[in-house]
N, C-alpha and C. Protein backbone atom coordinates (compact mmCIF):
# COMPACT_ATOMS: atom_id res chain seq x y z
N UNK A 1 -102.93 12.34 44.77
CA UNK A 1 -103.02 13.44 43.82
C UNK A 1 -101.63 14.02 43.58
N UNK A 2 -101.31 14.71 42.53
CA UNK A 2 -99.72 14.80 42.06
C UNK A 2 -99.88 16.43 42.45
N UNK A 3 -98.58 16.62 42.92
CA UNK A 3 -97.89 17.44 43.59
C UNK A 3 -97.74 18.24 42.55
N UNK A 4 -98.36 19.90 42.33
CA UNK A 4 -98.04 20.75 41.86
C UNK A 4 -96.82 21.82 42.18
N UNK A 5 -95.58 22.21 41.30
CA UNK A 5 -94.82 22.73 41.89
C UNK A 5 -94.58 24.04 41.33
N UNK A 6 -94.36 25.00 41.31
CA UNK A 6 -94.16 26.29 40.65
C UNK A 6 -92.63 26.84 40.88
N UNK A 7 -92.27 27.06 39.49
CA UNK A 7 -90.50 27.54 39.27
C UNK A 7 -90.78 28.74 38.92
N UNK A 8 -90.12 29.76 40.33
CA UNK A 8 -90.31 31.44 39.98
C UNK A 8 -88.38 31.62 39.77
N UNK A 9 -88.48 32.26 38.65
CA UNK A 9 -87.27 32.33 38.12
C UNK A 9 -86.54 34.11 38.04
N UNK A 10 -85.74 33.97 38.84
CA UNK A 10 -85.04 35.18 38.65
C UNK A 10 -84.36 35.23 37.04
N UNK A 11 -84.77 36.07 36.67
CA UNK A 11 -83.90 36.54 35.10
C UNK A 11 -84.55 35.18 33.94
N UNK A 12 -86.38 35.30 33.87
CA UNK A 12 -86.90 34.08 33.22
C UNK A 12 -86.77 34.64 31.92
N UNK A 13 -86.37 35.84 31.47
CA UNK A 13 -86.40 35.99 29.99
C UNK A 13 -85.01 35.78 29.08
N UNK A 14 -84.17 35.44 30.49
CA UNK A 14 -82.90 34.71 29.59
C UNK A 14 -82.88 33.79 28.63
N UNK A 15 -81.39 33.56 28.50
CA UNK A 15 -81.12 32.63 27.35
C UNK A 15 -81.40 31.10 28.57
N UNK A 16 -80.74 30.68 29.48
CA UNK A 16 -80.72 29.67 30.17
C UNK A 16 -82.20 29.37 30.99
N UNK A 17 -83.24 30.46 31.35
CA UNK A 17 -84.19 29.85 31.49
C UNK A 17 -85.50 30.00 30.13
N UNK A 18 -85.35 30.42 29.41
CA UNK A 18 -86.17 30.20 27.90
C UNK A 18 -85.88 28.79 27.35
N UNK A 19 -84.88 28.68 27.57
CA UNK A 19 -84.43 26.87 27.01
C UNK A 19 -84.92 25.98 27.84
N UNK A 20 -85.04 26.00 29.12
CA UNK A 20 -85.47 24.92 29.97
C UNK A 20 -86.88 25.08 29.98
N UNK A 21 -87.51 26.31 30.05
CA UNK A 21 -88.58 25.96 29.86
C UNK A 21 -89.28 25.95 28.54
N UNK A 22 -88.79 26.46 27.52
CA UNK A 22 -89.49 25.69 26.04
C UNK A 22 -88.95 24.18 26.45
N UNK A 23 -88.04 23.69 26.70
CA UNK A 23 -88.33 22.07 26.75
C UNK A 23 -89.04 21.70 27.51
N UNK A 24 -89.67 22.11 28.82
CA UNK A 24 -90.30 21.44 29.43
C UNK A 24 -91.76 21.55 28.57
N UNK A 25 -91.99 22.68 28.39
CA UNK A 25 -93.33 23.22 27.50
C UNK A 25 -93.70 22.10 26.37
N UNK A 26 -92.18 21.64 25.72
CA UNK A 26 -92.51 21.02 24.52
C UNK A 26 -93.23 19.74 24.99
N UNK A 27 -92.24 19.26 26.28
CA UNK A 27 -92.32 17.55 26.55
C UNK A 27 -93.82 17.29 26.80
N UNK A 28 -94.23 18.69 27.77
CA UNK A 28 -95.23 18.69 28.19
C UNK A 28 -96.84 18.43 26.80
N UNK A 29 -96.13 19.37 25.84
CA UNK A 29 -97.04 19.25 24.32
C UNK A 29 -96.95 17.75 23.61
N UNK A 30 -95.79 17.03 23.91
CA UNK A 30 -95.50 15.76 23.22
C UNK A 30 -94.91 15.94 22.39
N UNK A 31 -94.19 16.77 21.92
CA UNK A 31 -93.29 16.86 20.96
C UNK A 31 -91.84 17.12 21.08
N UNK A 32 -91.38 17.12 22.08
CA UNK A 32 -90.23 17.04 22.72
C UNK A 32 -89.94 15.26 22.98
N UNK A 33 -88.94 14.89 23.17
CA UNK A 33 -88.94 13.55 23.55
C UNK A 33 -87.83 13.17 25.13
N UNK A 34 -88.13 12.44 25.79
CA UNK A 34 -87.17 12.54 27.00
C UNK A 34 -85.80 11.68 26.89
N UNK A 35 -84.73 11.79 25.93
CA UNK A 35 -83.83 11.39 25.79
C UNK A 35 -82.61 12.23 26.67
N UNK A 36 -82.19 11.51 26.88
CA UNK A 36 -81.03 12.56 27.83
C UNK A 36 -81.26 12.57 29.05
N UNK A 37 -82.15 12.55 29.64
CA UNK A 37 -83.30 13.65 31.24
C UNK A 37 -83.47 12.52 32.13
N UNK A 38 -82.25 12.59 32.68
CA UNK A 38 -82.07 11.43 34.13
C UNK A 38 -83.71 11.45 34.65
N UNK A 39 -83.79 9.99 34.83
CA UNK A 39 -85.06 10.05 35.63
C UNK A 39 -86.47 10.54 34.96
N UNK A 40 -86.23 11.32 33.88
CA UNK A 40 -87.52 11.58 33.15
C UNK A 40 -88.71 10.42 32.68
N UNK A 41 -88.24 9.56 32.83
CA UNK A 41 -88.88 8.47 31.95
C UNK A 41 -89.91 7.37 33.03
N UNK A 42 -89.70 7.48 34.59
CA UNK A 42 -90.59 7.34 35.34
C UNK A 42 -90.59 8.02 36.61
N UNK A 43 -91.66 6.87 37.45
CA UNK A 43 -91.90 8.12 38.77
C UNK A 43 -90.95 7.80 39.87
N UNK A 44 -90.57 8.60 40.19
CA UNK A 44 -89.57 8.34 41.48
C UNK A 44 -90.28 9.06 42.63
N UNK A 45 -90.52 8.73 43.79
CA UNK A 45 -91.26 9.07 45.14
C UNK A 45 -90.70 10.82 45.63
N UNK A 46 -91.36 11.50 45.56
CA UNK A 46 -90.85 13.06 46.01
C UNK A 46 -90.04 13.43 44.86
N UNK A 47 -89.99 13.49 43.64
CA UNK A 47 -90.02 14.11 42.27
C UNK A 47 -91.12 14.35 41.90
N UNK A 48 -91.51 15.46 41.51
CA UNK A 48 -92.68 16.29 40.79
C UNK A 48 -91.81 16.11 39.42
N UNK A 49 -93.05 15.50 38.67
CA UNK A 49 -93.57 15.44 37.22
C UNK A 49 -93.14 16.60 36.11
N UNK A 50 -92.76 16.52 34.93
CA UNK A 50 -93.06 17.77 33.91
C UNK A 50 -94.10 17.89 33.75
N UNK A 51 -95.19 17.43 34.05
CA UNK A 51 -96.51 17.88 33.35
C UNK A 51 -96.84 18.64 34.61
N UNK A 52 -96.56 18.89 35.81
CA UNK A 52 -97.01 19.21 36.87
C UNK A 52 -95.61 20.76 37.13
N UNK A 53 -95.18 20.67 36.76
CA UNK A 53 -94.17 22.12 36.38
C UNK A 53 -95.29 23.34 35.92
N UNK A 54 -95.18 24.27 36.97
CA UNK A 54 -95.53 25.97 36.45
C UNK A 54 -94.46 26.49 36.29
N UNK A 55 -94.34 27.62 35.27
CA UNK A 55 -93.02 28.61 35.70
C UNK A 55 -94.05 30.29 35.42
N UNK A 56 -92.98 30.99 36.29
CA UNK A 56 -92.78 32.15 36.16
C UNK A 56 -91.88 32.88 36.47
N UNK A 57 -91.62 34.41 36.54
CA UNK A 57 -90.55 34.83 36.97
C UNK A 57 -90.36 36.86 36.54
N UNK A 58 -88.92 36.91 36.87
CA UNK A 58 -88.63 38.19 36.74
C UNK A 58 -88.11 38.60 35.90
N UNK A 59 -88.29 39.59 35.11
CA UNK A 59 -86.85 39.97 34.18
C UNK A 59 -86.78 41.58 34.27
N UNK A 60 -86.04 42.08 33.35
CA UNK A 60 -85.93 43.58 33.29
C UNK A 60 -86.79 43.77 31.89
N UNK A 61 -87.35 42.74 31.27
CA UNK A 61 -87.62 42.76 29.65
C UNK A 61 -89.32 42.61 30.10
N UNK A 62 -89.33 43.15 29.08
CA UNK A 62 -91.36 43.15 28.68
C UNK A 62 -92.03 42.43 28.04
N UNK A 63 -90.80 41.91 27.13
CA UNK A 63 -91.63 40.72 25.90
C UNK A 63 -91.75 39.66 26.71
N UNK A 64 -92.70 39.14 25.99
CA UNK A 64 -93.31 37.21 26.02
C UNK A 64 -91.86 36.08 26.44
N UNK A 65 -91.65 35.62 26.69
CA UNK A 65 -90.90 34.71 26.94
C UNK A 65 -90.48 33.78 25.79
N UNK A 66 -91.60 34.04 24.72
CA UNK A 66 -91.69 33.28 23.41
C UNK A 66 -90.26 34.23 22.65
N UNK A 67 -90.45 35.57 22.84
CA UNK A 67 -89.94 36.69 21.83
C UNK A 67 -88.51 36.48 22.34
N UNK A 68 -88.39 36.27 24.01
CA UNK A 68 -87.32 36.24 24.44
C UNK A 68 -86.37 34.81 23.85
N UNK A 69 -87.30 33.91 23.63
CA UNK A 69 -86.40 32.69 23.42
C UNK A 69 -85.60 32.76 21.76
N UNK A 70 -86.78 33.41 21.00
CA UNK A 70 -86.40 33.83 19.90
C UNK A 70 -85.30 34.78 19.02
N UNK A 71 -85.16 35.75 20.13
CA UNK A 71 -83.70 36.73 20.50
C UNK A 71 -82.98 36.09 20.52
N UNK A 72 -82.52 35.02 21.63
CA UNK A 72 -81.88 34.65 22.14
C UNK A 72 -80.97 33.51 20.75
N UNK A 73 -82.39 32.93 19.90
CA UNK A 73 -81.67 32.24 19.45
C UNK A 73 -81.27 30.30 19.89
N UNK A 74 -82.78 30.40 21.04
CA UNK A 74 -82.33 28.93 21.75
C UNK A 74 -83.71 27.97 21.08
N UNK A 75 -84.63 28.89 20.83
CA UNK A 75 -85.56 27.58 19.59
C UNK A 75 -85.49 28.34 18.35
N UNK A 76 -86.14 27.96 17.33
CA UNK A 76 -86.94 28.64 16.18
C UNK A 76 -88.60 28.34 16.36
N UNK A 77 -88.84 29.34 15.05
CA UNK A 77 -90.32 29.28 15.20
C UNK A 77 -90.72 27.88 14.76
N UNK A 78 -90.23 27.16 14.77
CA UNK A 78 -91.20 25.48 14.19
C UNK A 78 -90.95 24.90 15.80
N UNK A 79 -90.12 24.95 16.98
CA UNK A 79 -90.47 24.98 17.72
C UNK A 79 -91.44 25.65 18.62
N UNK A 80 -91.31 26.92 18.15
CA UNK A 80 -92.36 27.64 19.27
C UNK A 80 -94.03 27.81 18.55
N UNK A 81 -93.47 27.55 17.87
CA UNK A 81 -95.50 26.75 17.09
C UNK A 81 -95.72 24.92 17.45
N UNK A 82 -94.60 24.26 17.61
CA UNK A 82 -94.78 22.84 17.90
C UNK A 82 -94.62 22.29 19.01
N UNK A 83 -95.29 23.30 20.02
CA UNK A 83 -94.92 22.53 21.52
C UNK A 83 -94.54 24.13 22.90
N UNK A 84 -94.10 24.95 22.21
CA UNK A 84 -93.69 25.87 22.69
C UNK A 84 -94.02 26.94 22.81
N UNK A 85 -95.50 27.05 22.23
CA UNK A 85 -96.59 28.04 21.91
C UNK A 85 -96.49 28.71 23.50
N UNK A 86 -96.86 27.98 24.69
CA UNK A 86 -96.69 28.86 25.47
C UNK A 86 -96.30 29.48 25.70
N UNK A 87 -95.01 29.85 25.64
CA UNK A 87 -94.37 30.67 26.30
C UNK A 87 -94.66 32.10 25.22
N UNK A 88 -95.32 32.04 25.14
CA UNK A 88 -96.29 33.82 23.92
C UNK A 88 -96.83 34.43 25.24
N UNK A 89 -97.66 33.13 25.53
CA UNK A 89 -98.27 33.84 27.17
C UNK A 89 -98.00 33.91 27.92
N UNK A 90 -96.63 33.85 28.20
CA UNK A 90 -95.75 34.02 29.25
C UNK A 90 -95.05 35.41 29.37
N UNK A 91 -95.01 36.47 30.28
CA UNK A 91 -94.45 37.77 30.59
C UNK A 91 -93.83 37.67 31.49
N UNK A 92 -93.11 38.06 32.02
CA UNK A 92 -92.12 38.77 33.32
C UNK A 92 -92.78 39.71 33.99
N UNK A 93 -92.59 38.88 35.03
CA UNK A 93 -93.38 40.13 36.42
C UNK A 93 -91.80 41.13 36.54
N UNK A 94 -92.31 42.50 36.86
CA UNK A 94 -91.38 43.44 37.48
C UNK A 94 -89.76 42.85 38.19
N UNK A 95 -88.87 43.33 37.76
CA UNK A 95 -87.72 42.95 38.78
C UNK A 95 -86.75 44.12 38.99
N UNK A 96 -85.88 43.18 40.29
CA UNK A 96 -85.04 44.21 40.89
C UNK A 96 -84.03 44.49 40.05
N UNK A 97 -83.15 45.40 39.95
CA UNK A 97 -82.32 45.45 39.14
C UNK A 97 -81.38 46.40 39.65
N UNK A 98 -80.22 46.38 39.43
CA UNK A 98 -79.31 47.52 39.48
C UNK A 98 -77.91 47.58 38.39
N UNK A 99 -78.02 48.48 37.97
CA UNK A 99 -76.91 48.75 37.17
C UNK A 99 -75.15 49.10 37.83
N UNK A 100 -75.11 49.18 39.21
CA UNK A 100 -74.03 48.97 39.52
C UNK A 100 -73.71 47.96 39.91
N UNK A 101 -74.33 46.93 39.79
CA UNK A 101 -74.09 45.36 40.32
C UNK A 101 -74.22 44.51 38.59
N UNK A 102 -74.64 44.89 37.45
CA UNK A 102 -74.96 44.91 35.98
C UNK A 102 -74.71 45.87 35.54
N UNK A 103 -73.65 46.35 34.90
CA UNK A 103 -73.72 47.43 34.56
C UNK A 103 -74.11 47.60 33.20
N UNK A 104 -74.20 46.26 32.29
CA UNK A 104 -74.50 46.05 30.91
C UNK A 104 -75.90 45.81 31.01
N UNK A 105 -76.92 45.59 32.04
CA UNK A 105 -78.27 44.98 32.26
C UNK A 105 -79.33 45.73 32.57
N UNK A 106 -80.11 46.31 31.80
CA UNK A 106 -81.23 47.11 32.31
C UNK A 106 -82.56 46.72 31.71
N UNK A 107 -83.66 47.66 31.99
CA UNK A 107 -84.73 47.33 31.23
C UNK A 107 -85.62 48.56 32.05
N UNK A 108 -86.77 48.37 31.10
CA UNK A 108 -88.27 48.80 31.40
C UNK A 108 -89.11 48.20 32.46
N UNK A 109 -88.60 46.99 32.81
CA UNK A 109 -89.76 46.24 33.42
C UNK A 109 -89.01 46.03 34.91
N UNK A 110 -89.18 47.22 35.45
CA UNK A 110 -87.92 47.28 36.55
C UNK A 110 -88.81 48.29 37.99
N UNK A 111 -88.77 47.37 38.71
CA UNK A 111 -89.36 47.96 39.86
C UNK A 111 -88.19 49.02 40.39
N UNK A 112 -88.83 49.97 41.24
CA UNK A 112 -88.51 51.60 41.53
C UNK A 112 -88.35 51.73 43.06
N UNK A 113 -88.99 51.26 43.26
CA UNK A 113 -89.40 51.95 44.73
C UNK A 113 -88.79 51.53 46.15
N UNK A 114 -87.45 50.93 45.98
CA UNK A 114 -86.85 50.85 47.19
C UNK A 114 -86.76 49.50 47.50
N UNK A 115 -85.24 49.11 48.31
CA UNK A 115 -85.45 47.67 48.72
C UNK A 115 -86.35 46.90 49.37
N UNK A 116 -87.53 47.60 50.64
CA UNK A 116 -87.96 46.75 51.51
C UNK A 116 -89.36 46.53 50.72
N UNK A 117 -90.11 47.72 49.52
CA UNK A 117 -90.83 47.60 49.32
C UNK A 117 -90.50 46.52 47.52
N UNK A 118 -89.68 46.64 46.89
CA UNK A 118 -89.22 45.05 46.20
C UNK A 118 -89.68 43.73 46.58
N UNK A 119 -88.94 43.84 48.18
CA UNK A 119 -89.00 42.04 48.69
C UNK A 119 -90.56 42.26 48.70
N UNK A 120 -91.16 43.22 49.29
CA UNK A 120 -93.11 43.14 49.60
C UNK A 120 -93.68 42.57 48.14
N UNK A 121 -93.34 43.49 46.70
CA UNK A 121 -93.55 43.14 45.83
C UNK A 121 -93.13 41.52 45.56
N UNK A 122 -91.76 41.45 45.60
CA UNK A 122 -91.44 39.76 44.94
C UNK A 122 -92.26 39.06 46.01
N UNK A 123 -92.74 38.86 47.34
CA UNK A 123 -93.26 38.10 48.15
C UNK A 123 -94.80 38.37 47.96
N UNK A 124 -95.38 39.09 47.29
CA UNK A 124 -96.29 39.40 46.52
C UNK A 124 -96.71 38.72 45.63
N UNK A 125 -95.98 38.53 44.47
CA UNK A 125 -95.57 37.62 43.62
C UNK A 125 -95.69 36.13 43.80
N UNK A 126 -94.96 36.00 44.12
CA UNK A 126 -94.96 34.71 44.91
C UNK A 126 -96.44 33.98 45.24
N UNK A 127 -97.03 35.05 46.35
CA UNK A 127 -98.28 34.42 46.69
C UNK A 127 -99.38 34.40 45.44
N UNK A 128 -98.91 35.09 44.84
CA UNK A 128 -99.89 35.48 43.45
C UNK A 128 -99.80 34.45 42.29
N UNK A 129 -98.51 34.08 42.27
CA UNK A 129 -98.53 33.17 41.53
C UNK A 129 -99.04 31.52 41.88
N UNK A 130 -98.95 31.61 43.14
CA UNK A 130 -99.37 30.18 43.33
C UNK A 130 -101.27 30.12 43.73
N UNK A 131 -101.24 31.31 43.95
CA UNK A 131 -102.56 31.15 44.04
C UNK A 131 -103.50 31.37 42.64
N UNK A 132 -102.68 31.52 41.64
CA UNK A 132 -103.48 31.61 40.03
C UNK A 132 -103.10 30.24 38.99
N UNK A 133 -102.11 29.60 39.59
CA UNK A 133 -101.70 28.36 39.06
C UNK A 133 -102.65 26.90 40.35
N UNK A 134 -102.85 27.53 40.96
CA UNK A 134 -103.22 26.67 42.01
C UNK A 134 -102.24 25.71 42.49
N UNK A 135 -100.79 26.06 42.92
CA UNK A 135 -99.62 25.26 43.11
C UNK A 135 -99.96 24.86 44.56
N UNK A 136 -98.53 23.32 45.13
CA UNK A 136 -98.71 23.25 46.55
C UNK A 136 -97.80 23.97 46.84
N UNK A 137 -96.65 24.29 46.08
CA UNK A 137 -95.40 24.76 46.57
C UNK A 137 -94.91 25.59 45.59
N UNK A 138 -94.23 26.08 45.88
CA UNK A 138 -93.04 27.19 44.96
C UNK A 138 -91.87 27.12 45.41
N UNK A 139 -90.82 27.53 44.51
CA UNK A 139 -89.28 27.49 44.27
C UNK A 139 -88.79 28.51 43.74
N UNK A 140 -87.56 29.35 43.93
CA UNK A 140 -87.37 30.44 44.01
C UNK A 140 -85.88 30.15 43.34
N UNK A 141 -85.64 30.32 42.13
CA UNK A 141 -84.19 30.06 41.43
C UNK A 141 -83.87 31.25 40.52
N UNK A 142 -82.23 31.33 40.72
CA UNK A 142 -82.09 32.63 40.50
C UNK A 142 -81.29 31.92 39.01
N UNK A 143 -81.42 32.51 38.04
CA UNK A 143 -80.83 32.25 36.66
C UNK A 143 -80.57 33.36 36.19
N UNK A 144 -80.32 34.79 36.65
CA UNK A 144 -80.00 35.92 36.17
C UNK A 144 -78.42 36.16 36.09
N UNK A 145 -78.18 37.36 34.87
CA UNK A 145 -77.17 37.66 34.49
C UNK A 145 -75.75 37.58 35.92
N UNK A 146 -74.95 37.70 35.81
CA UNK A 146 -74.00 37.64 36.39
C UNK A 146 -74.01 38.36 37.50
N UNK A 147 -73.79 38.93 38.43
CA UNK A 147 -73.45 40.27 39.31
C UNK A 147 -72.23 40.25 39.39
N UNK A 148 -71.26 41.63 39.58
CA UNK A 148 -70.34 42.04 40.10
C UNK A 148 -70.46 41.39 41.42
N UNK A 149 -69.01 41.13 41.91
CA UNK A 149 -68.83 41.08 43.23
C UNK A 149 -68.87 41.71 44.31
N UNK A 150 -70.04 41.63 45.55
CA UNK A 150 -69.64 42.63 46.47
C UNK A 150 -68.61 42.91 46.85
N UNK A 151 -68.47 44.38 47.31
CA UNK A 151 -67.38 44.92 48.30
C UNK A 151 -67.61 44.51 50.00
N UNK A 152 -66.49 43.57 49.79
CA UNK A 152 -67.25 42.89 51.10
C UNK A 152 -66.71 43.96 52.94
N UNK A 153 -66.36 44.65 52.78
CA UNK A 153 -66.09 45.82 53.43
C UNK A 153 -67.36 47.05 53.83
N UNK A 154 -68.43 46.91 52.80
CA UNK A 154 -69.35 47.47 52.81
C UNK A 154 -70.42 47.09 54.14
N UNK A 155 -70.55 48.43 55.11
CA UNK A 155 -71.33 48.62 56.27
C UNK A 155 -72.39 47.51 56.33
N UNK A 156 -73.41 47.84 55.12
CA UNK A 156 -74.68 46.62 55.31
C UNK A 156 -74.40 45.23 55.38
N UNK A 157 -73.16 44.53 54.64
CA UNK A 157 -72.97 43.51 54.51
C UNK A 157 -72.19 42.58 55.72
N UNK A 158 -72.13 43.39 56.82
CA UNK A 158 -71.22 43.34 58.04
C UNK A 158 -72.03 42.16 59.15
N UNK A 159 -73.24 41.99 58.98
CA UNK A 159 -73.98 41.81 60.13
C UNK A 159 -76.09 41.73 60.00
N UNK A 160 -76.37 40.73 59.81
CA UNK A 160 -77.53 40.79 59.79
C UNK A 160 -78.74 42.00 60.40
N UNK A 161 -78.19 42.62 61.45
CA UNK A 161 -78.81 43.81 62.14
C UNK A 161 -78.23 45.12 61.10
N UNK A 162 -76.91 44.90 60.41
CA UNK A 162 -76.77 45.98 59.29
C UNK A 162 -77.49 45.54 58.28
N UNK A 163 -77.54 44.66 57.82
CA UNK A 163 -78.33 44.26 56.69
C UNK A 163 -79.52 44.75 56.92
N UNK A 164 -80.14 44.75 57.86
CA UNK A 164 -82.13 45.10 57.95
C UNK A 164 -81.62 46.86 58.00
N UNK A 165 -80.76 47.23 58.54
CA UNK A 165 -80.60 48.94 58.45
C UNK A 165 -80.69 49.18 56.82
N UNK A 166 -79.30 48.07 56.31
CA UNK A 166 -79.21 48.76 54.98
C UNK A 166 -80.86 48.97 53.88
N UNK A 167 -81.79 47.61 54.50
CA UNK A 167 -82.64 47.58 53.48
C UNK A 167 -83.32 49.02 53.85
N UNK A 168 -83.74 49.49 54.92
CA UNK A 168 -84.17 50.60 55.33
C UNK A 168 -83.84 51.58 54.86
N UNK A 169 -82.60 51.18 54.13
CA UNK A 169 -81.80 52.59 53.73
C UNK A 169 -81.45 52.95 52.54
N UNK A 170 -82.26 52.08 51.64
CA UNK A 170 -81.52 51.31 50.52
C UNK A 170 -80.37 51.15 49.80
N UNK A 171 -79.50 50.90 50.69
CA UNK A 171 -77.97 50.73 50.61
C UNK A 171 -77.89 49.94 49.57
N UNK A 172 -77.43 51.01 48.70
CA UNK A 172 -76.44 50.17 46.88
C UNK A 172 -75.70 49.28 47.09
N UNK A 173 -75.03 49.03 48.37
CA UNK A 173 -74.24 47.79 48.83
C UNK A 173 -74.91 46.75 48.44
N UNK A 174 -76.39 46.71 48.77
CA UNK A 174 -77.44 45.38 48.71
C UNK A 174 -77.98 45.02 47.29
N UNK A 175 -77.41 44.12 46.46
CA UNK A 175 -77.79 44.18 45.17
C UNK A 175 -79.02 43.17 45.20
N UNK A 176 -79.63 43.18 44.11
CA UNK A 176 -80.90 42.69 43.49
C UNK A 176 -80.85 40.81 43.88
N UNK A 177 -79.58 40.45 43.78
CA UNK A 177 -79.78 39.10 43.95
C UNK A 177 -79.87 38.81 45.58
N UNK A 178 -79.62 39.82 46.51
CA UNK A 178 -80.02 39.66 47.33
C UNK A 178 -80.97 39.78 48.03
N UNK A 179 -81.69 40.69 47.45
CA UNK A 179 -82.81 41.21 47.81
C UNK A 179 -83.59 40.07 47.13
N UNK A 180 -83.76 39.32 46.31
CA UNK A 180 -84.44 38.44 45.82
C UNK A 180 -84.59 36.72 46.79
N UNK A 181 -83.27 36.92 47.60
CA UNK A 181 -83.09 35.30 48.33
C UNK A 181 -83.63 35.77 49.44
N UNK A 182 -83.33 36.93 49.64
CA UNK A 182 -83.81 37.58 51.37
C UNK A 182 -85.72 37.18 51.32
N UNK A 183 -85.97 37.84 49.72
CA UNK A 183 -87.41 37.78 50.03
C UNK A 183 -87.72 36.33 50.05
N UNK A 184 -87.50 35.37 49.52
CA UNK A 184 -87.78 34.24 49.52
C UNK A 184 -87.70 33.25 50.54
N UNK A 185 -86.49 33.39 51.46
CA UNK A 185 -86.22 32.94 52.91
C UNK A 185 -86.93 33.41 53.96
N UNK A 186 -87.32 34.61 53.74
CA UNK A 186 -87.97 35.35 54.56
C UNK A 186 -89.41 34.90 54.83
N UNK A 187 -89.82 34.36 53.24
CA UNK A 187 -91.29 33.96 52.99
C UNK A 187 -91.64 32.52 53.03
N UNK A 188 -90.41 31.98 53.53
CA UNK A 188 -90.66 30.26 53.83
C UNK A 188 -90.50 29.84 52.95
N UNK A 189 -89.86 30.17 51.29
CA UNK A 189 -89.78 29.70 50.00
C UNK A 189 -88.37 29.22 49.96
N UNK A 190 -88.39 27.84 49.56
CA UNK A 190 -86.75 27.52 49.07
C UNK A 190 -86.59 27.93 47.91
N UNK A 191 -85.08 28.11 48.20
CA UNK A 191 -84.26 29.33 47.07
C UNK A 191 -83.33 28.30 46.42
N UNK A 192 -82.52 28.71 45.79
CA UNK A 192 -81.29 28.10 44.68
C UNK A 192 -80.83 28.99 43.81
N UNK A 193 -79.54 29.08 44.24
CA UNK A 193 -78.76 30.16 43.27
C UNK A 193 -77.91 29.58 42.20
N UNK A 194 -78.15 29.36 40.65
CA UNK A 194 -77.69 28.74 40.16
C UNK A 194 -76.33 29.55 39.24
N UNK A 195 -75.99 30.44 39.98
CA UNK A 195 -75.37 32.26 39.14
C UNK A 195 -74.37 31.94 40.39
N UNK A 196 -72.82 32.64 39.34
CA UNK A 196 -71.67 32.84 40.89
C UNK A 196 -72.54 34.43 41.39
N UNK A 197 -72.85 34.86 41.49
CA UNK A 197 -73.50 36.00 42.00
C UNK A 197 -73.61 35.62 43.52
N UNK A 198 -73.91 36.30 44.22
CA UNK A 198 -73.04 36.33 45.84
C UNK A 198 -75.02 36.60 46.38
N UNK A 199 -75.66 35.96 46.71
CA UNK A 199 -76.81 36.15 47.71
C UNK A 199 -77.32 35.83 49.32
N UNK A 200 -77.66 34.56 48.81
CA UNK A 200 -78.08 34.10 50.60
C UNK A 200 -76.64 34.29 51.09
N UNK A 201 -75.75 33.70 50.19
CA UNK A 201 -74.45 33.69 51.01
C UNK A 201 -73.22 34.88 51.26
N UNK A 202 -74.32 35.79 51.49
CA UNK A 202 -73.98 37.29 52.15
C UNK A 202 -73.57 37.21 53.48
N UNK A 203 -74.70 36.74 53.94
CA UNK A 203 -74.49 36.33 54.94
C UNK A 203 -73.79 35.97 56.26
N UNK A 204 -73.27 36.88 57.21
CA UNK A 204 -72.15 36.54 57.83
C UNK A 204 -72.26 35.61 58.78
């Protein structure tokens, strides 16, 4: 039986993950074609399938993923009526966010309530999503806007036993992309940071 996999995407209403997944969406519709896409064209042993691809994810934005791709400018509508329709029904779950780590990046769709209770939420998530897609596994990739660089001088970032203080404390030191790998490592989920943004590898 083929291996279901689920892509939870930090920052899914971007420009870089709206494109990957209207193509997968399309290939998946048949109207996309697999030219280019190492390996797309058969099965290789421990590669999961495009047709076997879920996505979801986080953003600071409220619209559809459809509206987002459309902003953005990475399909038109004869794509997103010919293959790409999904992503209409696609929304953004809540995310972390901070404006001193983004200072150009905000939104509405922005969880409130503190670092430790975030990771509860994104690890929340997580289980939620795989249990409504019926996945075996999930993947945790961060495709969000840029971050500033930590101040690597900063108390929380000193020491894993500061780090669990800072989340306690919700030390502004601890930005959103970290709080996003923490929850995912934490939850047995492999991560991938595809952003120079500074996360797992906080880490001292």
């Amino acid at each position: 039986m083929a291996e279901r996999l689920g892509v939870a995407i930090v920052g899914v209403g971007g420009a870089v993950a709206t494109t990957a997944i209207a193509g997968i969406e399309m290939i998946k519709a048949g109207s996309n074609s697999l030219n280019g896409l190492p390996l797309a064209d058969r099965d290789v042993a421990g590669m999961v399938a495009y047709r076997d691809l879920e996505f979801g994810g986080w953003d600071l934005t409220e619209e559809s993923l459809g509206a987002c791709a459309l902003r953005h400018g990475v399909i038109g509508d004869k794509e997103l009526a010919d293959g790409a329709a999904a992503l209409n029904t696609m929304r953004p779950w809540k995310a972390a966010g901070s404006t001193g780590y983004c200072a150009n990046i905000d939104g509405s769709n922005k969880l409130e309530s503190g670092h430790r209770a975030a990771i509860q939420q994104i690890q929340s998530d997580l289980r939620r999503f795989c249990a409504e897609k019926d996945l075996d596994r999930v993947v945790v990739v961060n495709l969000a806007s840029t971050e500033r660089v930590p101040h690597a001088d900063d108390a929380a970032l000193q020491s894993r036993e500061a780090f669990e203080r800072g989340l306690d404390e919700d030390d502004a030191a601890i930005s959103p992309a970290m709080l996003y790998a923490y929850a995912a490592i934490d939850s047995g989920t492999p991560y991938a940071n595809f952003t120079p943004s500074v996360a797992a590898d906080i880490a001292p």
